[in-house]
C-alpha atoms as a PDB file:
ATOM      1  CA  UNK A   1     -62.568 -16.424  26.610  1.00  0.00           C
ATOM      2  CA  UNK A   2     -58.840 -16.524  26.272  1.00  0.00           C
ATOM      3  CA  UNK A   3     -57.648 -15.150  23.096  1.00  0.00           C
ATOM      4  CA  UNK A   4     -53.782 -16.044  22.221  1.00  0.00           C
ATOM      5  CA  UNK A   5     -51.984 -13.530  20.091  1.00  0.00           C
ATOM      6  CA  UNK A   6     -48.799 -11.983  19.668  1.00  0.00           C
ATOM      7  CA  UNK A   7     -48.107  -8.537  21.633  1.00  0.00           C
ATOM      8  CA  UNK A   8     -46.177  -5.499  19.519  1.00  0.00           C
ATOM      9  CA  UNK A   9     -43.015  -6.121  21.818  1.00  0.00           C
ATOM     10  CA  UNK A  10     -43.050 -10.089  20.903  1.00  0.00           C
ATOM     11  CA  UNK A  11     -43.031  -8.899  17.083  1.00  0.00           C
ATOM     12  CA  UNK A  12     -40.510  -6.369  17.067  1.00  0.00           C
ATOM     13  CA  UNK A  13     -38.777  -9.096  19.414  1.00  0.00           C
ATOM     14  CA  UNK A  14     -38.909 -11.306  16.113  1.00  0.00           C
ATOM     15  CA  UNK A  15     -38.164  -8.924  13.346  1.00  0.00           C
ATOM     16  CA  UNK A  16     -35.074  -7.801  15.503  1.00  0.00           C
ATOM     17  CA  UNK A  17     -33.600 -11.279  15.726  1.00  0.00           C
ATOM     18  CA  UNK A  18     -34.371 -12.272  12.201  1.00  0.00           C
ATOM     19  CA  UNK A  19     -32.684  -9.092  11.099  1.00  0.00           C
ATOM     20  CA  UNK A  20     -29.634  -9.408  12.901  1.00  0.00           C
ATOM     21  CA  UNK A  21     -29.819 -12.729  11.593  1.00  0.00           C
ATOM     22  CA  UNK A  22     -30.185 -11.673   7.678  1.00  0.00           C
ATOM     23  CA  UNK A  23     -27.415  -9.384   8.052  1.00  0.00           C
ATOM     24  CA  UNK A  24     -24.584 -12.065   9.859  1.00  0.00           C
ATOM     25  CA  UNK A  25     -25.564 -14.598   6.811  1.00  0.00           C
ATOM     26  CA  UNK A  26     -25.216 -11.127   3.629  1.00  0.00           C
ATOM     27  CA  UNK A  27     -22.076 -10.460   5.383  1.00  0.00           C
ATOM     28  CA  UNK A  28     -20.656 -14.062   5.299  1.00  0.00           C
ATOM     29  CA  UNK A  29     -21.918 -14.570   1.810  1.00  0.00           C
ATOM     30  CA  UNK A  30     -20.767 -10.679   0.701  1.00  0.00           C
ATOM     31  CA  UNK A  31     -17.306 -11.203   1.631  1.00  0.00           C
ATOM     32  CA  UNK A  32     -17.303 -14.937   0.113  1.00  0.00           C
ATOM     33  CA  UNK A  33     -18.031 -13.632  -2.964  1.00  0.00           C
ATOM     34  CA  UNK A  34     -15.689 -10.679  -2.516  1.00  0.00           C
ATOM     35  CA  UNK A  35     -12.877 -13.635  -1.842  1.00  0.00           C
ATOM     36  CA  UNK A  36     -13.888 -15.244  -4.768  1.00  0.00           C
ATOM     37  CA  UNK A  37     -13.604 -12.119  -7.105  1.00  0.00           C
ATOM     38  CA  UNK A  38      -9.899 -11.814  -5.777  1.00  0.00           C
ATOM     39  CA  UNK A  39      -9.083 -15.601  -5.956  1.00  0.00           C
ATOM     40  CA  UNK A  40     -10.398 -15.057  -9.388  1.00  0.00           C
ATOM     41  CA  UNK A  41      -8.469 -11.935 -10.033  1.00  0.00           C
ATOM     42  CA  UNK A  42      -5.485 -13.418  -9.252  1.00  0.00           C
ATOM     43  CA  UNK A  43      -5.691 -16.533 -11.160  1.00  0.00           C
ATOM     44  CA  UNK A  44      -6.035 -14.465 -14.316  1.00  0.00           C
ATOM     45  CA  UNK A  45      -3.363 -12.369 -13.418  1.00  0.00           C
ATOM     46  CA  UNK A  46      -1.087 -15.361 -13.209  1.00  0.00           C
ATOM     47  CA  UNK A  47      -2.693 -16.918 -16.249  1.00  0.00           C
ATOM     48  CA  UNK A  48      -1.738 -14.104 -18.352  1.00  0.00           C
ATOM     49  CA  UNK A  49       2.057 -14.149 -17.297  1.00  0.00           C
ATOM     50  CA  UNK A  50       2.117 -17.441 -18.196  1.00  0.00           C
ATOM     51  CA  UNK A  51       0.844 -16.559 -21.798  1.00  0.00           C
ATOM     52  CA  UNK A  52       3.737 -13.957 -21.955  1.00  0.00           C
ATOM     53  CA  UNK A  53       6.476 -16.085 -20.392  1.00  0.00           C
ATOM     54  CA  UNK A  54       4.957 -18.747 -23.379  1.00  0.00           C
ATOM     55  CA  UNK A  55       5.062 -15.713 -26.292  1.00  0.00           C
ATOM     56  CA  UNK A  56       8.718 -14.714 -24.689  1.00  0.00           C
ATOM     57  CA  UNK A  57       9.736 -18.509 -25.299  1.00  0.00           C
ATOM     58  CA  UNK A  58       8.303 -19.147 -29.071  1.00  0.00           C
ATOM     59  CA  UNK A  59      10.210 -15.578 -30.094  1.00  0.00           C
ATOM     60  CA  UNK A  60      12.982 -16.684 -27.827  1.00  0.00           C
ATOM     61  CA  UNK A  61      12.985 -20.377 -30.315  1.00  0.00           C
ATOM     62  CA  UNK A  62      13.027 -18.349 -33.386  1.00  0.00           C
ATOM     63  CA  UNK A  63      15.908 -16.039 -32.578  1.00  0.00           C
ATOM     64  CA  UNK A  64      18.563 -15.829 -35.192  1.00  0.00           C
ATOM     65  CA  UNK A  65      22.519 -15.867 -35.280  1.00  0.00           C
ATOM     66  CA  UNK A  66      22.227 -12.729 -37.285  1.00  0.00           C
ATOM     67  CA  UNK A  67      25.645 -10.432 -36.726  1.00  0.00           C
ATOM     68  CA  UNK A  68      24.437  -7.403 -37.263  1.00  0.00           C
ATOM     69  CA  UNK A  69      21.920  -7.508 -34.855  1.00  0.00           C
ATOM     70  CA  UNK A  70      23.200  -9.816 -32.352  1.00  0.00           C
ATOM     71  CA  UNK A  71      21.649 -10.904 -29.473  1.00  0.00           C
ATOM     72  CA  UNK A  72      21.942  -8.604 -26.168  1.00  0.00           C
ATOM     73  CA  UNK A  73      21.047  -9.042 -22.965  1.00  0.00           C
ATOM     74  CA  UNK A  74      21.274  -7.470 -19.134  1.00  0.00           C
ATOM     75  CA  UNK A  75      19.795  -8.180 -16.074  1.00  0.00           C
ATOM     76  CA  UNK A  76      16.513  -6.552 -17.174  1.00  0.00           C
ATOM     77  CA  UNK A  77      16.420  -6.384 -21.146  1.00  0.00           C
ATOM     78  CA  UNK A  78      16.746  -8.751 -23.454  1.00  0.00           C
ATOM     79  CA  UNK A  79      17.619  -7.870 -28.000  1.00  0.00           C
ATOM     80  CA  UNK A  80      18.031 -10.273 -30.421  1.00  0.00           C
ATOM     81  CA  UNK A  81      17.059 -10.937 -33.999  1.00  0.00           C
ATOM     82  CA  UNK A  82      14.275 -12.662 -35.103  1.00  0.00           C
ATOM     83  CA  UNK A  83      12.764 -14.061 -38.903  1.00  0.00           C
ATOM     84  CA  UNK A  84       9.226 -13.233 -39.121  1.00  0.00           C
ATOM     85  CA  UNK A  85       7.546 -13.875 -42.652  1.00  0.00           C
ATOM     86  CA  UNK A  86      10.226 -11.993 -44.919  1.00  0.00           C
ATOM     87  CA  UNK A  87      11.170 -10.037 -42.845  1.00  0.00           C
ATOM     88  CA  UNK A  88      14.152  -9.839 -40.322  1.00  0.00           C
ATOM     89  CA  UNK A  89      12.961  -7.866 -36.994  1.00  0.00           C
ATOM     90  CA  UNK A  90      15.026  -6.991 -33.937  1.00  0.00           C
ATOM     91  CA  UNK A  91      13.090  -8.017 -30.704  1.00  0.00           C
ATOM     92  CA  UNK A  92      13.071  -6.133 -27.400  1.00  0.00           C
ATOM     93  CA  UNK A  93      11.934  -7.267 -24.186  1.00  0.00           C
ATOM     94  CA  UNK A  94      12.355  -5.018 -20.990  1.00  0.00           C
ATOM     95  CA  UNK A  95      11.722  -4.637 -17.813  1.00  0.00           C
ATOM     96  CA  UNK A  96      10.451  -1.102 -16.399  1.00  0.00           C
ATOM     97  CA  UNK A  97       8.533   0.543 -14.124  1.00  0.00           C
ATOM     98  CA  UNK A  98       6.459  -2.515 -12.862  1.00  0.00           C
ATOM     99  CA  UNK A  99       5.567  -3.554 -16.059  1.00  0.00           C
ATOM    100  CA  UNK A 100       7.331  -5.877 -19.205  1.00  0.00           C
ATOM    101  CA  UNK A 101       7.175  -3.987 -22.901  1.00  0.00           C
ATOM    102  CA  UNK A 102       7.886  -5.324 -26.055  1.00  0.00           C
ATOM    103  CA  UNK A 103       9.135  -3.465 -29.019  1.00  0.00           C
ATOM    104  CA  UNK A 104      10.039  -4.433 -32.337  1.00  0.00           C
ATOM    105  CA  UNK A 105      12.046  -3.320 -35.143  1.00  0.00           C
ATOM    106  CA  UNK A 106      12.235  -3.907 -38.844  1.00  0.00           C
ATOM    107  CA  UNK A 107      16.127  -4.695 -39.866  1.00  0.00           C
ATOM    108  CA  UNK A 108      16.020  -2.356 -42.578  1.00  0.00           C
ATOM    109  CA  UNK A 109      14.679   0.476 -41.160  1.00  0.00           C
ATOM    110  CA  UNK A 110      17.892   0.224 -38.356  1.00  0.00           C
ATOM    111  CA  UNK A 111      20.681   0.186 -41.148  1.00  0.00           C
ATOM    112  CA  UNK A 112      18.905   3.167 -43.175  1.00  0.00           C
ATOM    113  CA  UNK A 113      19.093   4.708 -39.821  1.00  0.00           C
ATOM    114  CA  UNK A 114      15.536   5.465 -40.662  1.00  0.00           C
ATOM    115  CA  UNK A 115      13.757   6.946 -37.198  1.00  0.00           C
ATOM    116  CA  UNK A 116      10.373   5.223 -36.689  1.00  0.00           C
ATOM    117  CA  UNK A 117       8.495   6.106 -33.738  1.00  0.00           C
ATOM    118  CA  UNK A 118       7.527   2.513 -32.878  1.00  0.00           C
ATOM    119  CA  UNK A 119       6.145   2.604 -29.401  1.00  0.00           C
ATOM    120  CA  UNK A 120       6.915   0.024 -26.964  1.00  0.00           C
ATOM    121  CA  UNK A 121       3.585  -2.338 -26.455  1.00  0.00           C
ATOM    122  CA  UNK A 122       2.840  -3.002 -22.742  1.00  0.00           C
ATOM    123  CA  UNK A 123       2.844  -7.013 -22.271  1.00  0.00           C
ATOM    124  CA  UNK A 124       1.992  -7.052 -18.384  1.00  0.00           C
ATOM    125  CA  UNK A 125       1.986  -4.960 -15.802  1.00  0.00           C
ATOM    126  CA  UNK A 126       2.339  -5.482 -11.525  1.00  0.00           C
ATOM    127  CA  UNK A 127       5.692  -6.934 -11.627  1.00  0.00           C
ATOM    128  CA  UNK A 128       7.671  -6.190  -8.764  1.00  0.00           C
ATOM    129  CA  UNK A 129      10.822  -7.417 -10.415  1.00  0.00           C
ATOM    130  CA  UNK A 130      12.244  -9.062 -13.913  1.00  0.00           C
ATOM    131  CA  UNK A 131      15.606 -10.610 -14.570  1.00  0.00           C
ATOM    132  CA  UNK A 132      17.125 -12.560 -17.255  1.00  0.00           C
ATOM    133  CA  UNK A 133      20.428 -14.878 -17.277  1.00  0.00           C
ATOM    134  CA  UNK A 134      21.633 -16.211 -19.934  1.00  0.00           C
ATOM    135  CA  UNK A 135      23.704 -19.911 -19.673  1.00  0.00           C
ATOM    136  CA  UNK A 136      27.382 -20.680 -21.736  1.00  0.00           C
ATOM    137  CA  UNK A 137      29.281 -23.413 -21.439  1.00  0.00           C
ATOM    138  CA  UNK A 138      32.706 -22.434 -19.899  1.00  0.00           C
ATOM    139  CA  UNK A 139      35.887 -23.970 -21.534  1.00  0.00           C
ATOM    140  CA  UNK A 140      37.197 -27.610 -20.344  1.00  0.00           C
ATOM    141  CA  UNK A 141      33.613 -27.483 -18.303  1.00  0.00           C
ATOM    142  CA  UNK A 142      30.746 -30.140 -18.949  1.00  0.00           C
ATOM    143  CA  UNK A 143      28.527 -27.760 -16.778  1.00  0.00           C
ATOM    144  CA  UNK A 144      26.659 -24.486 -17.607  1.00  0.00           C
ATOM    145  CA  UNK A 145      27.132 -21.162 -15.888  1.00  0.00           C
ATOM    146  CA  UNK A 146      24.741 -18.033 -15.829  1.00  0.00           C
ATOM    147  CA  UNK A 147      25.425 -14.693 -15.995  1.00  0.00           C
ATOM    148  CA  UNK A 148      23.604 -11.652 -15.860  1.00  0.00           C
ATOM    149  CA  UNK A 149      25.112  -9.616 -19.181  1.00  0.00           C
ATOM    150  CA  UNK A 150      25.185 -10.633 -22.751  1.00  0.00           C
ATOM    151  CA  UNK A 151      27.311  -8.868 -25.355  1.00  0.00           C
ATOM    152  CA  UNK A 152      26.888  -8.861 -29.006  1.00  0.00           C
ATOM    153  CA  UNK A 153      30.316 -10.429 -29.695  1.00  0.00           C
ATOM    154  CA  UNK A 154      29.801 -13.498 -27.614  1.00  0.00           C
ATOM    155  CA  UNK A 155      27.255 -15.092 -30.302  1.00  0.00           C
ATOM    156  CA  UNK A 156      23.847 -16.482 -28.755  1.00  0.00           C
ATOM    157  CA  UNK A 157      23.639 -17.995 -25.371  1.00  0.00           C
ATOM    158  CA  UNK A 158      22.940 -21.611 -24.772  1.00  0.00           C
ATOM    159  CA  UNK A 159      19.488 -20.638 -23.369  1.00  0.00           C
ATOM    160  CA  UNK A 160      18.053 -17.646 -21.280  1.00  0.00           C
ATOM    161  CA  UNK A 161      16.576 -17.696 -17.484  1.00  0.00           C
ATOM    162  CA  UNK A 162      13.351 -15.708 -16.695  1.00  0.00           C
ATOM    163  CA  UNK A 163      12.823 -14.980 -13.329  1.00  0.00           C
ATOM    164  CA  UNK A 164       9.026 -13.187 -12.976  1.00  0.00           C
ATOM    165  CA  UNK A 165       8.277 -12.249  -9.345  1.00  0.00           C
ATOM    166  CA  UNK A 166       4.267 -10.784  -9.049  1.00  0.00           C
ATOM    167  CA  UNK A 167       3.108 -10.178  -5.705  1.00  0.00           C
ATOM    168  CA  UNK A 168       2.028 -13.439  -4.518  1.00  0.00           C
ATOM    169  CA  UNK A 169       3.544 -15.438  -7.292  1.00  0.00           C
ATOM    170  CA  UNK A 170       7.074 -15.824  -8.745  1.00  0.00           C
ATOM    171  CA  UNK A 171       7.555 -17.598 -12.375  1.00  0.00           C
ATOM    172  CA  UNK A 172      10.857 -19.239 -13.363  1.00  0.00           C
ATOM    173  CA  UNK A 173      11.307 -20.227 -16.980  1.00  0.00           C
ATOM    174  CA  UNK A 174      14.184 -21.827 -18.668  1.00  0.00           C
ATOM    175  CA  UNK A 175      14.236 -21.392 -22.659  1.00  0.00           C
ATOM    176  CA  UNK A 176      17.073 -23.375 -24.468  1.00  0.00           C
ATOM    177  CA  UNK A 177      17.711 -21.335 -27.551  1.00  0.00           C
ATOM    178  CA  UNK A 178      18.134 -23.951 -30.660  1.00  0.00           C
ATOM    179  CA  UNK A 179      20.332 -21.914 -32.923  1.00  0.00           C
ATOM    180  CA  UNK A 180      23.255 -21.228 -30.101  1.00  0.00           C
END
């Protein structure tokens, strides 16, 4: 009689090629799902500088001609005053060490020179660079021109540039300021 059966080395045969096998297809579906976790990442990243770039804007909107606080501005910080409820509030936005901060101020508190600790609030961090411009129309000129400083005595710009560069993304946002 002529039994058929499998020998040992025929099964360890099998279990060897069906575990290299098993591993090849975890490894292509480990590091598809570790692409998708970064693709994912990412997207949120960039989804929450849009938010900010959209919060810089509204604030942007609601700034004030307000003298005594008067809008500033350099190549990485932007001041200017803002109504909010009752009150009138001098908003900071900044660029520093990789990351954007906001701070505000109460008006009151700066003319009774009154020292509150306010701590900047962190907005977004992994920038590798922030810059504002800020656009005026030059005399006898129908066309706008940007420059990179804004001083107190030259009123409010005609709108304000945001340039946002992340690591594999870079933002560009005009804001036309109403009140200039």
């Amino acid at each position: 009689m002529n039994k058929r059966s499998f020998t040992f080395i025929e099964l360890l045969l099998v279990v060897a090629v069906f575990s290299l096998l098993s591993l090849a297809v975890y490894s292509t579906f480990n590091s598809g799902l570790g692409l998708w976790h970064k693709i994912q990442d990412t997207d949120m990243h960039q989804r929450k500088t849009l938010l900010r770039l959209e919060k810089i804007s509204l604030d942007l909107h609601q700034a004030l001609n307000f003298s005594k606080i008067g809008f500033t501005g350099q190549k990485n910080e932007v001041s200017f005053p803002l109504l909010s409820g009752d009150k009138i509030l001098k908003i900071s936005y900044y660029y520093e060490g990789n990351s954007l901060y906001f701070k505000g101020e109460n008006f009151s508190d700066i003319i009774e020179n009154r020292k509150n600790d306010i701590k900047p609030k962190e907005l977004l961090s992994g920038i590798e660079d922030l810059t504002f411009s800020f656009a005026y129309q030059e005399p006898d000129k129908n066309e706008y021109s940007w420059k990179d400083n804004w001083k107190k005595t030259e009123g409010i710009p005609l709108a304000v540039k945001i340039e946002l560069k992340l690591k594999n993304a870079i933002f560009t946002k005009t804001i036309p300021i109403p009140v200039s």
